[in-house]
C-alpha atoms as a PDB file:
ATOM      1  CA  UNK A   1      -5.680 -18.086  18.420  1.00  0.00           C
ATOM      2  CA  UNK A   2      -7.274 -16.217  15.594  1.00  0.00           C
ATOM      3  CA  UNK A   3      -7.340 -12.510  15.548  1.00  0.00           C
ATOM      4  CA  UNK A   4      -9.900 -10.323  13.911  1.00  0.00           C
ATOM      5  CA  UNK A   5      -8.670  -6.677  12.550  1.00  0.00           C
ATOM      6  CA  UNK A   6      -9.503  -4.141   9.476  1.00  0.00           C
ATOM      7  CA  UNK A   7      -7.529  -3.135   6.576  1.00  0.00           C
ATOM      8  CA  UNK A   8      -8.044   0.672   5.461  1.00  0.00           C
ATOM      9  CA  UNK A   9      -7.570   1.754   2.084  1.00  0.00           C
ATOM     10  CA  UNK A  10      -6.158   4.967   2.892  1.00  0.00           C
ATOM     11  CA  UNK A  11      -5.285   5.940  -0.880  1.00  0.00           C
ATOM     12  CA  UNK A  12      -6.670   4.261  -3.839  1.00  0.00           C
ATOM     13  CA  UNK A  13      -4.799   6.618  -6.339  1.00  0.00           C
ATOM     14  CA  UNK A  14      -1.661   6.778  -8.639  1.00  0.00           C
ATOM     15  CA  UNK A  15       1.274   9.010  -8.732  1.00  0.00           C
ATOM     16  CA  UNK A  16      -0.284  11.598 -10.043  1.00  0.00           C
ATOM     17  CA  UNK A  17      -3.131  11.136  -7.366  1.00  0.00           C
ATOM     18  CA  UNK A  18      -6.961  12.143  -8.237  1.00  0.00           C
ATOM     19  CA  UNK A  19      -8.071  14.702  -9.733  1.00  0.00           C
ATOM     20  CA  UNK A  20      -4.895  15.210 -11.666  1.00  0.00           C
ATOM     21  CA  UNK A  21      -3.736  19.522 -11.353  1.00  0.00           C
ATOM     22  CA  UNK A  22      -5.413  21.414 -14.110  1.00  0.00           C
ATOM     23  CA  UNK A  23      -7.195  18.270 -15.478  1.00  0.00           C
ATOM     24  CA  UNK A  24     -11.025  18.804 -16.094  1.00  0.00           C
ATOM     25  CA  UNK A  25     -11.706  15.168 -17.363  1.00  0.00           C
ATOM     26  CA  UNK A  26     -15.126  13.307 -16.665  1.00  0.00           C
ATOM     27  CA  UNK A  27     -13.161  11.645 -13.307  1.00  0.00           C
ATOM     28  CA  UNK A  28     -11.554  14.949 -12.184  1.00  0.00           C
ATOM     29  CA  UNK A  29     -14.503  16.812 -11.919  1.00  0.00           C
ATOM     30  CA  UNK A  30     -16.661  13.876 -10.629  1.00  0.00           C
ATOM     31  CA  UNK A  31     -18.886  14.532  -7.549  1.00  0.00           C
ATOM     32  CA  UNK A  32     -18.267  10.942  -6.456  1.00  0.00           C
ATOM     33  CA  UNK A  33     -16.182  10.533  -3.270  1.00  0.00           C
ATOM     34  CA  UNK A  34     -15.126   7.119  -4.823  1.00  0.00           C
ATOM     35  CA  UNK A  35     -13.182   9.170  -7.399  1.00  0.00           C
ATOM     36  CA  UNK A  36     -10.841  11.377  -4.807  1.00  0.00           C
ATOM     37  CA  UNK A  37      -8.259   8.607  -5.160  1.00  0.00           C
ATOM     38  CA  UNK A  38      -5.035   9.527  -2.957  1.00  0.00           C
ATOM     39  CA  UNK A  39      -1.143   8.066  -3.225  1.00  0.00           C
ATOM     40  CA  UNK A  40      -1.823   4.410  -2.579  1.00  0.00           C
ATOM     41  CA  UNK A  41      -1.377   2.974   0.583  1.00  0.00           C
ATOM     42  CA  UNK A  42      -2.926   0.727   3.797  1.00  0.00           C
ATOM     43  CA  UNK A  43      -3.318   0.686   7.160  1.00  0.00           C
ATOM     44  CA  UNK A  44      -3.983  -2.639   8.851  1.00  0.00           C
ATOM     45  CA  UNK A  45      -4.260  -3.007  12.727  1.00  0.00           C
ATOM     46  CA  UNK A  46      -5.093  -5.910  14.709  1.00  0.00           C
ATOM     47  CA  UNK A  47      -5.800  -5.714  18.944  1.00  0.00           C
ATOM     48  CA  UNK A  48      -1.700  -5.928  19.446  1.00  0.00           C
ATOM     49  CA  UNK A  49      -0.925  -4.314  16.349  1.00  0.00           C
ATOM     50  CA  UNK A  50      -1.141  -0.978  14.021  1.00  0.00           C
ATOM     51  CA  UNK A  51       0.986  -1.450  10.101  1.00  0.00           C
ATOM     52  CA  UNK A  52       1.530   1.174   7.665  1.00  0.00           C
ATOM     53  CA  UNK A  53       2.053  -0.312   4.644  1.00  0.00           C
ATOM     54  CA  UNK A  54       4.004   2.831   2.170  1.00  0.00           C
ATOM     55  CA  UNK A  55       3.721   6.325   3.325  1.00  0.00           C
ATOM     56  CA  UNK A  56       2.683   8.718   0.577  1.00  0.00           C
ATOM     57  CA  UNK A  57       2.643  12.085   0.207  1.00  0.00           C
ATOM     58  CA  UNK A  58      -1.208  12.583   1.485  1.00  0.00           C
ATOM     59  CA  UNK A  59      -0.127   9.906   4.474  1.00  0.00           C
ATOM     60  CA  UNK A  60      -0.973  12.955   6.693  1.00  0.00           C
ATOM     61  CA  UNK A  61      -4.029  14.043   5.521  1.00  0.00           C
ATOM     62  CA  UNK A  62      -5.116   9.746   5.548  1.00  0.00           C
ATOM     63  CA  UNK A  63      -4.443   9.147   9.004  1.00  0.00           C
ATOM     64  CA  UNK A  64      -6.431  12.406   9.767  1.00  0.00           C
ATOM     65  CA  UNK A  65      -9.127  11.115   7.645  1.00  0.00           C
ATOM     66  CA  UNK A  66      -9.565   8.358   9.405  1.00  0.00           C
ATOM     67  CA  UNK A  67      -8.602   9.574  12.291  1.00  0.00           C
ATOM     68  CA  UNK A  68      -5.792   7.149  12.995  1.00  0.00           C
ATOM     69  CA  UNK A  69      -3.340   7.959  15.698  1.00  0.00           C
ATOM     70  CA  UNK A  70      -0.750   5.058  15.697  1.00  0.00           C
ATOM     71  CA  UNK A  71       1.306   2.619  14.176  1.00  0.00           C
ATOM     72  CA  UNK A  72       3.773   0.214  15.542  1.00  0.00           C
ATOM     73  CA  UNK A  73       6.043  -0.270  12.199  1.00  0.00           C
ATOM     74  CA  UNK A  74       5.838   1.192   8.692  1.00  0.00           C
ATOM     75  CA  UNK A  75       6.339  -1.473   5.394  1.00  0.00           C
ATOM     76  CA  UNK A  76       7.549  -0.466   2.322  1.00  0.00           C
ATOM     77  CA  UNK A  77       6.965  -1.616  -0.968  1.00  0.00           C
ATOM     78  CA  UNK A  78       8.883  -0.237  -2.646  1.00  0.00           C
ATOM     79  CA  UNK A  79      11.016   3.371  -2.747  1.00  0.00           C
ATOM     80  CA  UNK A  80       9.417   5.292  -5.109  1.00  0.00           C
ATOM     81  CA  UNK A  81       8.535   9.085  -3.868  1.00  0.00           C
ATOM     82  CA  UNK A  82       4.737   8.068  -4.407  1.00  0.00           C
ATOM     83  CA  UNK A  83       5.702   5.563  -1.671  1.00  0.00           C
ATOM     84  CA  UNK A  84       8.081   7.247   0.823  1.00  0.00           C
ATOM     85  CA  UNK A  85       7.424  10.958   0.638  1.00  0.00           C
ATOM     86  CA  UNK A  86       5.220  11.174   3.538  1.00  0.00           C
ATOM     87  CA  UNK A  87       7.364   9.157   6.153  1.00  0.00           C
ATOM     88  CA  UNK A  88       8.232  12.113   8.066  1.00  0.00           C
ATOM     89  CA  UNK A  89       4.886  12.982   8.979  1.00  0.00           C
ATOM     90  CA  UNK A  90       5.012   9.895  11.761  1.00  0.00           C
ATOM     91  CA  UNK A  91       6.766  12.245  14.003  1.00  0.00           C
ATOM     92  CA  UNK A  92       3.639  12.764  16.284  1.00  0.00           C
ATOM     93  CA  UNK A  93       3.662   9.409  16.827  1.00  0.00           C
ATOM     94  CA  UNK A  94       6.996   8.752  17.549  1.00  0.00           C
ATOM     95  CA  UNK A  95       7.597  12.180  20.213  1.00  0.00           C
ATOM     96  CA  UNK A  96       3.993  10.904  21.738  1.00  0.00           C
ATOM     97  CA  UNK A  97       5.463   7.132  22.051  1.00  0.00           C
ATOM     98  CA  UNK A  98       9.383   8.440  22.904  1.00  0.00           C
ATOM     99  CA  UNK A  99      10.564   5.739  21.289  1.00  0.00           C
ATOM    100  CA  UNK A 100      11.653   5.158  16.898  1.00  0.00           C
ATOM    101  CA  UNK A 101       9.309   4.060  14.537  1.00  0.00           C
ATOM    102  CA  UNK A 102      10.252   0.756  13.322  1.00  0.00           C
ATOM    103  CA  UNK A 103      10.590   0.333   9.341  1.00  0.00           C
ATOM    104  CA  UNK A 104      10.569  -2.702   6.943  1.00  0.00           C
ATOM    105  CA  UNK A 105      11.810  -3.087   3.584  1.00  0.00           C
ATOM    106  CA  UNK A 106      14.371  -4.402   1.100  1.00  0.00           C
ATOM    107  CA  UNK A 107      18.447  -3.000   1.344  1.00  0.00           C
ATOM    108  CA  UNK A 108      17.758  -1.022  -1.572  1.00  0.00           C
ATOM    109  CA  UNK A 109      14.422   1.011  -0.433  1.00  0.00           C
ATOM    110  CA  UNK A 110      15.966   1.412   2.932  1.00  0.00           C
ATOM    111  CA  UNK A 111      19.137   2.595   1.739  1.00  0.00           C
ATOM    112  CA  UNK A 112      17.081   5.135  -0.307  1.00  0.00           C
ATOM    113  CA  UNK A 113      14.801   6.337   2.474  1.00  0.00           C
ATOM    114  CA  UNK A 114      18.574   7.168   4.214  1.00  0.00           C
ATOM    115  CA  UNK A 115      19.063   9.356   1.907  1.00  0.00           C
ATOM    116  CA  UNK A 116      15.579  11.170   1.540  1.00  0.00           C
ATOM    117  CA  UNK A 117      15.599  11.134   5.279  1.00  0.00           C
ATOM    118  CA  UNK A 118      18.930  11.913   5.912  1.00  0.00           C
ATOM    119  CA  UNK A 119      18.436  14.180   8.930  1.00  0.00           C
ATOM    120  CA  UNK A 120      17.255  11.639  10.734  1.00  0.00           C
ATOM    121  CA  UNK A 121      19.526   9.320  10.091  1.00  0.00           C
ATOM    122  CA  UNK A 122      22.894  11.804  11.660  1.00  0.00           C
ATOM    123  CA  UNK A 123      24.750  11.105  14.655  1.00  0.00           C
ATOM    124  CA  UNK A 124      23.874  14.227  15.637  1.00  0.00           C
ATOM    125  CA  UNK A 125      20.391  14.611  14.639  1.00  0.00           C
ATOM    126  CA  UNK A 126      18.368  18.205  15.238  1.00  0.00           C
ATOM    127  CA  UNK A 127      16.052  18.003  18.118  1.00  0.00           C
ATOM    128  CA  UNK A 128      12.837  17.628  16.308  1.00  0.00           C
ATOM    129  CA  UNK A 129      14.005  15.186  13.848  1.00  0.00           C
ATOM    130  CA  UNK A 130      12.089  11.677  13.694  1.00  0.00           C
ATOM    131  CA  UNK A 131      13.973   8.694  14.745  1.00  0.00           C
ATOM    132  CA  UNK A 132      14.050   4.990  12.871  1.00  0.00           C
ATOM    133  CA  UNK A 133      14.832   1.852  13.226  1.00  0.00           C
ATOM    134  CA  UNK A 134      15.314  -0.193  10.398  1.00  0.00           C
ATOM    135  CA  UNK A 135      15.370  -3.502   9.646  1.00  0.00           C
ATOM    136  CA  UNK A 136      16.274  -5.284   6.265  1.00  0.00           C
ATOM    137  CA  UNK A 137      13.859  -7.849   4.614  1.00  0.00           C
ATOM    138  CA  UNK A 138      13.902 -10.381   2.117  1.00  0.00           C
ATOM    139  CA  UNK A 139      11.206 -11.985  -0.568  1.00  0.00           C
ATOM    140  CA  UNK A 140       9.893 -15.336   1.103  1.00  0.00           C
ATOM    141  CA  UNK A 141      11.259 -14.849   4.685  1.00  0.00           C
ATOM    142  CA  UNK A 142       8.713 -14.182   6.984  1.00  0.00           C
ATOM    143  CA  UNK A 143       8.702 -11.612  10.215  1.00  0.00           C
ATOM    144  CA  UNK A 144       6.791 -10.935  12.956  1.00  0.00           C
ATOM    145  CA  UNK A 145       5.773  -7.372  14.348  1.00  0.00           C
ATOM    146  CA  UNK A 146       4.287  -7.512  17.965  1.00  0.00           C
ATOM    147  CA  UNK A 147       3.551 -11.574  17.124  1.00  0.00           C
ATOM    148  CA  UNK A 148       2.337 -10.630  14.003  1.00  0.00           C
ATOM    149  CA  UNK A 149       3.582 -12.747  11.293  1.00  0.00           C
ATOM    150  CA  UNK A 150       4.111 -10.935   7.725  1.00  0.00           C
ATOM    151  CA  UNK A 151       4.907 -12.472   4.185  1.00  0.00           C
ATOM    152  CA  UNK A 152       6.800  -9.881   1.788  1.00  0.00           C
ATOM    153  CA  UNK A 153       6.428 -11.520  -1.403  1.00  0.00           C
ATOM    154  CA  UNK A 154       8.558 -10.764  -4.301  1.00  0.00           C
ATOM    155  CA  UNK A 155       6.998  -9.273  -7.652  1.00  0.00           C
ATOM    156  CA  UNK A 156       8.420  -6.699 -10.473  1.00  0.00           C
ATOM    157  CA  UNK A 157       7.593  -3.520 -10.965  1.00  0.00           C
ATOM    158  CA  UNK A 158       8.925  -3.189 -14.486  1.00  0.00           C
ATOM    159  CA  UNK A 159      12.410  -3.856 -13.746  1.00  0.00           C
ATOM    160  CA  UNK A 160      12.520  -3.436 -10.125  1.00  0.00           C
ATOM    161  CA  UNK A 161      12.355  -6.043  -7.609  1.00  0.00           C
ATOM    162  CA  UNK A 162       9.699  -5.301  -5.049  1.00  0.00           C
ATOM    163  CA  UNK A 163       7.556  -6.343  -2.112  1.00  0.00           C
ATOM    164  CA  UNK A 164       3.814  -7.143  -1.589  1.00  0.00           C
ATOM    165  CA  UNK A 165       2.763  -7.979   1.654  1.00  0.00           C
ATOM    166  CA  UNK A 166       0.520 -11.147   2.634  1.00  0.00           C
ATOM    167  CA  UNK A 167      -0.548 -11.005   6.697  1.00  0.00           C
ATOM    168  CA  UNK A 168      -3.387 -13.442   7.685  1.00  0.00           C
ATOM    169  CA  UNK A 169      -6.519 -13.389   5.143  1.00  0.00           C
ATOM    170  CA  UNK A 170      -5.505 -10.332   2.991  1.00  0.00           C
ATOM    171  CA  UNK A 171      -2.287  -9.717   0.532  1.00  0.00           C
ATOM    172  CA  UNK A 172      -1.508  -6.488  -1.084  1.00  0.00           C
ATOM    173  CA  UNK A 173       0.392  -6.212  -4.104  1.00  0.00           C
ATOM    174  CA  UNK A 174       0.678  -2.466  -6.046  1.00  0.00           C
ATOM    175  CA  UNK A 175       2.866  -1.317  -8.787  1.00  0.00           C
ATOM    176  CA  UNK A 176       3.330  -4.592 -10.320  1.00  0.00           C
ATOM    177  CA  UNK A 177       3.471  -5.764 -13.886  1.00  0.00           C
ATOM    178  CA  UNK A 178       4.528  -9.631 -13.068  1.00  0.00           C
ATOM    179  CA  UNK A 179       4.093 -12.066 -10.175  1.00  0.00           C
ATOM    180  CA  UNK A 180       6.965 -15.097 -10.490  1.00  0.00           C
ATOM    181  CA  UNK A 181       5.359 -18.250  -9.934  1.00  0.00           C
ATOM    182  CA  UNK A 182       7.698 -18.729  -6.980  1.00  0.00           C
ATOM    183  CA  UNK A 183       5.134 -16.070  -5.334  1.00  0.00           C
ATOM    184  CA  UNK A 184       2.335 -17.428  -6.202  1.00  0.00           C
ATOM    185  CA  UNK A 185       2.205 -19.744  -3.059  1.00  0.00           C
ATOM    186  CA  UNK A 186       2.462 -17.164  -0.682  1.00  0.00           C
ATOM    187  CA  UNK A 187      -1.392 -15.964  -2.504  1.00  0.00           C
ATOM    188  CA  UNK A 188      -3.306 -19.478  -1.710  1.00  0.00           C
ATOM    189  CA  UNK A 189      -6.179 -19.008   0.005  1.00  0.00           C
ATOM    190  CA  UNK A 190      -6.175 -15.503   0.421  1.00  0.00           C
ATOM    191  CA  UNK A 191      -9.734 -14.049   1.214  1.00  0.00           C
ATOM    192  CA  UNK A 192      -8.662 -10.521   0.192  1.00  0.00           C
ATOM    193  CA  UNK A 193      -6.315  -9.601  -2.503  1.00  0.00           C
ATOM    194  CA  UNK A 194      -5.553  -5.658  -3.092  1.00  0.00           C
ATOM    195  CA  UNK A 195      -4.141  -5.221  -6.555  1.00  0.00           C
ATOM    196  CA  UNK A 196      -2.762  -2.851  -9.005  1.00  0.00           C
ATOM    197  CA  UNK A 197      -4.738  -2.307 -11.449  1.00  0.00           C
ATOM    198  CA  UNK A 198      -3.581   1.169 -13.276  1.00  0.00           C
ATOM    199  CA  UNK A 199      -5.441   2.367 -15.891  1.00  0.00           C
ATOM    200  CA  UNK A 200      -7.045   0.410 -19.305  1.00  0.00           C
ATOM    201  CA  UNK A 201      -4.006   1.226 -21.362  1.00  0.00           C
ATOM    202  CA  UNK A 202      -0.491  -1.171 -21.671  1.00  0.00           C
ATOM    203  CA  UNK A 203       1.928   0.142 -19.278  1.00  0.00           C
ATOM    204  CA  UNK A 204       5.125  -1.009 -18.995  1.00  0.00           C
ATOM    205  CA  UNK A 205       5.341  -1.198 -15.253  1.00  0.00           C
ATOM    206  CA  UNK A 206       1.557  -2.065 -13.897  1.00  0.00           C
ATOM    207  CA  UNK A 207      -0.925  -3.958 -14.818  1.00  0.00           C
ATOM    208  CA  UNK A 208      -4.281  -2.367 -17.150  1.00  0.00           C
ATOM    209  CA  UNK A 209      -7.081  -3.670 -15.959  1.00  0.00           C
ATOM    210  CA  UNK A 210      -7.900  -6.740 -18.120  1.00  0.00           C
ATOM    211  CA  UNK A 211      -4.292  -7.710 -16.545  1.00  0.00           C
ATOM    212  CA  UNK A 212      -5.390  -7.189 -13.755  1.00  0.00           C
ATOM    213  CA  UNK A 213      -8.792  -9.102 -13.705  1.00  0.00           C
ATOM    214  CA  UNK A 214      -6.667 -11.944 -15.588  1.00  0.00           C
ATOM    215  CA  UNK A 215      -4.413 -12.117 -12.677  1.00  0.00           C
ATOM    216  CA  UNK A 216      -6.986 -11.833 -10.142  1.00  0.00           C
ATOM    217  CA  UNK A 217      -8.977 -14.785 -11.998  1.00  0.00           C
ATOM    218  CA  UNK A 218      -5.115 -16.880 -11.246  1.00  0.00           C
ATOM    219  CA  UNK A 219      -4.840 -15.964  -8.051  1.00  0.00           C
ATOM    220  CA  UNK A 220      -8.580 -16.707  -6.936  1.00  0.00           C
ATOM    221  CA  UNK A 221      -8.896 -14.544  -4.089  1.00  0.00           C
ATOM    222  CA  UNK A 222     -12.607 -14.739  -2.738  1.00  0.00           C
ATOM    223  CA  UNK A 223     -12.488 -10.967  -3.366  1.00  0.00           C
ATOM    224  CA  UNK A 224     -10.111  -8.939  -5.411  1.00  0.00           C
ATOM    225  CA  UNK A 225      -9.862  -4.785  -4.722  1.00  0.00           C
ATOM    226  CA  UNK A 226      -8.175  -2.905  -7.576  1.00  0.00           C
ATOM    227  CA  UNK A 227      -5.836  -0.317  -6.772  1.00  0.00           C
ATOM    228  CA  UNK A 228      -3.478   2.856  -7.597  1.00  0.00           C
ATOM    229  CA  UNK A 229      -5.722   4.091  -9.989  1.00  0.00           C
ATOM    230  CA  UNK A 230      -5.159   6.625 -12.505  1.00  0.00           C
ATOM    231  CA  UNK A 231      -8.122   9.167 -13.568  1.00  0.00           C
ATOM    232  CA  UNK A 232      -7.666   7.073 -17.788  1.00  0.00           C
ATOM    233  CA  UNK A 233      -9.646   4.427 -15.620  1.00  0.00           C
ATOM    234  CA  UNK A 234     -13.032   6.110 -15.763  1.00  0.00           C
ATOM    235  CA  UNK A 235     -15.000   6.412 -12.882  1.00  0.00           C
ATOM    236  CA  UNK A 236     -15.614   3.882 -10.262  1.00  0.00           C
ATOM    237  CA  UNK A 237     -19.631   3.433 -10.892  1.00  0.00           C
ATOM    238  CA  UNK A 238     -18.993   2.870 -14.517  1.00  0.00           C
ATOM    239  CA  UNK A 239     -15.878   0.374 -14.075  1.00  0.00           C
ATOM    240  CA  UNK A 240     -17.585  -1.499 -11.314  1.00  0.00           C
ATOM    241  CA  UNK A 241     -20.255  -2.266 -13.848  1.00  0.00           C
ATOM    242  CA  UNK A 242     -17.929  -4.323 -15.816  1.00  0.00           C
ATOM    243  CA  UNK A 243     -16.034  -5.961 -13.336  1.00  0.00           C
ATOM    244  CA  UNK A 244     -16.287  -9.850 -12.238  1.00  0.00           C
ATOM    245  CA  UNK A 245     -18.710 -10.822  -9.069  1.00  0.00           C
ATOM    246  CA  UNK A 246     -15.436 -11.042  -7.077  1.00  0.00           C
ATOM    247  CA  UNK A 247     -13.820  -8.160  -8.092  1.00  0.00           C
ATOM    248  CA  UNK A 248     -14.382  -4.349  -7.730  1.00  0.00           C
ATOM    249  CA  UNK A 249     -11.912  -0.905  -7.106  1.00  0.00           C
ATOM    250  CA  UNK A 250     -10.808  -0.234  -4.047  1.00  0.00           C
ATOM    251  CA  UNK A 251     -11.412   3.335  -2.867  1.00  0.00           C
ATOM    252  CA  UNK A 252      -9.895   6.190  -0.095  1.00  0.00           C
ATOM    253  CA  UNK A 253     -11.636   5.325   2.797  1.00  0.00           C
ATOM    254  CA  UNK A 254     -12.508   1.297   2.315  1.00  0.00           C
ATOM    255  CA  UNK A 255     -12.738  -0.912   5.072  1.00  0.00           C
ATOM    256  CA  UNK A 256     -12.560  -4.725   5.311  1.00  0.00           C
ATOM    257  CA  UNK A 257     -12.321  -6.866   7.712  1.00  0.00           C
ATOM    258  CA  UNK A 258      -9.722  -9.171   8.014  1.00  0.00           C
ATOM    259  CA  UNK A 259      -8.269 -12.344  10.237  1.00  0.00           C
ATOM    260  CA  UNK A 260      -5.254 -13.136  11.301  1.00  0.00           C
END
């Protein structure tokens, strides 16, 4: 049986996040709400399920935002400290529930969050510390969260091996410069594709934003949502302008809904 749920764009943004400190550039300064662009991440929640998809360093200030409350399981993309830095910040959730937050994501990130977390992670740990449970994932091998099935799909950031995420209609794939064609399947028929799209310059790890468009042209969602922005994109009215029918940037605060 089908389920209908939203996806929430709780940070559109790059590293760096936008406005940029001490940068008074066209975007910066903009009075358009469209050009606040956080640390990338999602949030997508169906009637038996809540996922946090990365956990940035504004995660706290998103969820109040939106005024979000829960979330059954955290996914990572990748371990990057624009991707992991607000994980303690689920604490509420986890004293409120009394039980660990479950988290997702390849050997590598989780060995990494170990270590960023560490306190948690003791066999002693301080009262008020959060409590995990992690489980290891592979590219290609699905899982399911509360009967939820999820796809991480394998693409490179740069040199790194790291994970999109396809569940029902939607895929989201940030900080990527290549997609193997052995990924590609896992992107049929998707209805809505959130991509990385960084900035209009080469980079050496994401894709600029003809890439980007290129890619989303392959991939043929029905509609393509650029993300982790940088403020050397220009600002969202302007961009949009130039942008295919089925494509446009994502933004902080973007809602969609989805099916499962």
């Amino acid at each position: 049986m089908s389920q209908t749920g939203e996806l929430i764009v709780l940070g559109s943004g790059t590293s760096q996040g936008v406005p940029v400190i001490g940068c008074e550039c066209s975007v910066c300064t903009s009075p358009d709400p469209r050009d606040t662009r956080t640390r990338s991440s999602i949030h997508v929640h169906f009637p038996e399920v809540s996922l946090q998809i990365d956990t940035g360093p504004d995660f706290r200030t998103q969820m109040l935002r939106e005024q979000l409350s829960h979330i059954d399981a955290v996914l990572f993309t990748h371990e990057h400290q624009d991707h992991i830095a607000g994980l303690d910040d689920v604490r509420p959730i986890i004293f409120r529930l009394n039980k660990e937050m479950a988290l997702y994501g390849q050997e590598r990130v989780l060995n990494r969050i170990k270590k960023a977390f560490h306190y948690a992670f003791e066999s002693q740990p301080y009262p008020g510390a959060p409590r995990f449970a992690t489980t290891t994932i592979v590219p290609g091998i699905a899982f399911k969260v509360n009967g939820i099935e999820i796809m991480p799909i394998g693409v490179n950031h740069g040199n790194l091996p790291i994970l999109g995420y396809r569940i029902g209609d939607m895929a989201y794939i940030t900080d990527v410069n290549d997609i193997p064609e052995d990924a590609m399947k896992h992107l049929k028929g998707c209805k809505h594709l959130i991509l990385d799209a960084l900035h209009r310059k080469m980079h050496h790890s994401h894709f600029n934003l003809e890439q980007a468009i290129s890619w989303a042209k392959r991939i043929n969602a029905a509609q393509t949502y650029f993300i982790h922005m940088s403020h050397y994109m220009g600002r969202h009215e302007e961009v949009e302008r130039e942008l295919p029918e089925s494509m446009q940037l994502s933004y902080d605060g973007l809602r969609l809904s989805v099916e499962y």
